[in-house]
Protein backbone atom coordinates (compact mmCIF):
# COMPACT_ATOMS: atom_id res chain seq x y z
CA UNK A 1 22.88 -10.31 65.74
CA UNK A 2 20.59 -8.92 63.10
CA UNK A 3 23.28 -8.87 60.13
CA UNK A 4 22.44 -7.70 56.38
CA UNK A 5 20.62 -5.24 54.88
CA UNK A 6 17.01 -4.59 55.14
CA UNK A 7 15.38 -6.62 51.77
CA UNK A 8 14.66 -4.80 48.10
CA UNK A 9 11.52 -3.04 47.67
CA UNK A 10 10.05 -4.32 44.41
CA UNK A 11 9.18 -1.22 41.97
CA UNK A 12 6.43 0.80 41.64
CA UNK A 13 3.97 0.34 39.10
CA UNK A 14 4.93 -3.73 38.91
CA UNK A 15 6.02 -3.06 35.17
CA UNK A 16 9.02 -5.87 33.80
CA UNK A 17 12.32 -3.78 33.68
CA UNK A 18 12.96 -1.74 30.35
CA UNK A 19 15.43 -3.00 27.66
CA UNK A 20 15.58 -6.04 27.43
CA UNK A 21 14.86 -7.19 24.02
CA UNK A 22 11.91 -9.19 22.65
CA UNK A 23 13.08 -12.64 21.53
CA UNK A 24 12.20 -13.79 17.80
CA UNK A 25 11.04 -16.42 16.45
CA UNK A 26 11.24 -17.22 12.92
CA UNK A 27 9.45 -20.30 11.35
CA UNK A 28 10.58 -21.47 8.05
CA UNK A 29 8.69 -23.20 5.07
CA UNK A 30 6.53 -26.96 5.48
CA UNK A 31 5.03 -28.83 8.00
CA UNK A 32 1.53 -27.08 7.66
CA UNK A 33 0.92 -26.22 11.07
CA UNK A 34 -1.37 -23.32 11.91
CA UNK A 35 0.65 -21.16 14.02
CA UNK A 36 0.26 -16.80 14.06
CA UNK A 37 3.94 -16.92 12.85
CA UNK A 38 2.32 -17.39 9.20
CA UNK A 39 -0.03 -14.45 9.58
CA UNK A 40 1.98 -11.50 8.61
CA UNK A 41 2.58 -13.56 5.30
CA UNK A 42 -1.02 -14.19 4.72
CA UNK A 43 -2.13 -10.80 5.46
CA UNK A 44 0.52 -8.82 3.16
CA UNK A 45 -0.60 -11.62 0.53
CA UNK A 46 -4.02 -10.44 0.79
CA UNK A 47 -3.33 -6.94 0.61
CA UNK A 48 -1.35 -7.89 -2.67
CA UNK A 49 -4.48 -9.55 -4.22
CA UNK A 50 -6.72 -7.05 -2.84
CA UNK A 51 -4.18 -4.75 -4.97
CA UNK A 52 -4.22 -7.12 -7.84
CA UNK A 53 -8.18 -6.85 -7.92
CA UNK A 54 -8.26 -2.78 -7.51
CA UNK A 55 -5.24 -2.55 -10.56
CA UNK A 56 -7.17 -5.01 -12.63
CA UNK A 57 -10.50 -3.19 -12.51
CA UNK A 58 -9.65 -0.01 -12.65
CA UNK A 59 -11.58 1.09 -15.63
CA UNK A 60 -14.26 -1.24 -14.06
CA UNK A 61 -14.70 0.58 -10.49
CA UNK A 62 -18.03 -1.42 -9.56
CA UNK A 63 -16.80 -4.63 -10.05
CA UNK A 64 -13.89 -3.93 -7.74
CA UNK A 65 -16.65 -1.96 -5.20
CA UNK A 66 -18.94 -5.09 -5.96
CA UNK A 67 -16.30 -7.95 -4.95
CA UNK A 68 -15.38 -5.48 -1.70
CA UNK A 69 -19.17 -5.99 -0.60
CA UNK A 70 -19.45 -9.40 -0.99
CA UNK A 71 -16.63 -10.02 1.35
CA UNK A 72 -18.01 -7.17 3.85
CA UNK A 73 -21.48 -9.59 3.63
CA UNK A 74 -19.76 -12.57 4.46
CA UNK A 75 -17.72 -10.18 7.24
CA UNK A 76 -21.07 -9.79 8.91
CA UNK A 77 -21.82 -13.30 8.68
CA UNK A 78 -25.03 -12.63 6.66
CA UNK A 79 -24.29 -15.68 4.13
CA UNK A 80 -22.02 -18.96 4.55
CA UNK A 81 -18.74 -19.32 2.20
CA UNK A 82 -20.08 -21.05 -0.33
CA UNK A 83 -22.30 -18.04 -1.59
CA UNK A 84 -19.84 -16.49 -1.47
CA UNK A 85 -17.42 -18.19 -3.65
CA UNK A 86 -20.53 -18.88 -6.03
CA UNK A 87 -20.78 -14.52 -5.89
CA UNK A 88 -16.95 -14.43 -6.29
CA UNK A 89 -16.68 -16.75 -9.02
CA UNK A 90 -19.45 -14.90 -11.13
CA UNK A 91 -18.08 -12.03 -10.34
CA UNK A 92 -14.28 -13.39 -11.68
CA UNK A 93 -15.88 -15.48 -14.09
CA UNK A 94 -12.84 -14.14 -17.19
CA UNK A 95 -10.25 -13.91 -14.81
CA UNK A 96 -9.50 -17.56 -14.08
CA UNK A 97 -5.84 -16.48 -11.87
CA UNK A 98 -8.60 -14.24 -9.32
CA UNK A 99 -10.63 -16.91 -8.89
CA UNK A 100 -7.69 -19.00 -8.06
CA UNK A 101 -5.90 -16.96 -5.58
CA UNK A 102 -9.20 -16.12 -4.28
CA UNK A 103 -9.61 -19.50 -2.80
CA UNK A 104 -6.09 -19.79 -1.11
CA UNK A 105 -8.09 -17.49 1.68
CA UNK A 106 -11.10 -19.60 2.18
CA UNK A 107 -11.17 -21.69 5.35
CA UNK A 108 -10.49 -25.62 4.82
């Protein structure tokens, strides 16, 4: 005897069925580690200093427009990090805290 029903048709479009929610992961403090969990951290802390430098400057505009193009420079891979520190450290040369939060971002 042929018994059952025929077999489910998977559905169309092969897209994973809706609602099901995405799981989390949270990582918390030590163990260094380079995981991508740490980058929304990093990146809102750069924003902040990137902030810090704009709100500090203000009534200096070009040293704020001058610190933005050294980093586009070293975006386009035109010089290696250590000009650029040396550029970032003239450029932050009274403002000891800059230069120090400055080089939390610089690779190890």
């Amino acid at each position: 005897p042929r018994g059952g029903p025929p077999p489910a048709q998977p559905p169309v479009g092969g897209a994973p069925p809706a609602g099901s929610p995405p799981q989390q992961q949270q990582q918390q403090g030590g163990g260094g580690g380079g995981g991508g969990a740490q980058q929304p951290v990093e990146f809102d802390h750069a924003i902040n200093y990137v902030t810090t430098i704009k709100k500090r400057f203000a009534s200096e505009p070009e040293t704020y427009k001058k610190f933005l193009e050294i980093l586009h420079t070293y975006q386009k891979e035109q010089r290696g990090i250590k000009d650029v520190l040396d550029e970032v450290s003239t450029l932050f040369a009274d403002h000891p805290d800059l230069l120090k939060d400055f080089t939390y971002f610089l690779p190890d």
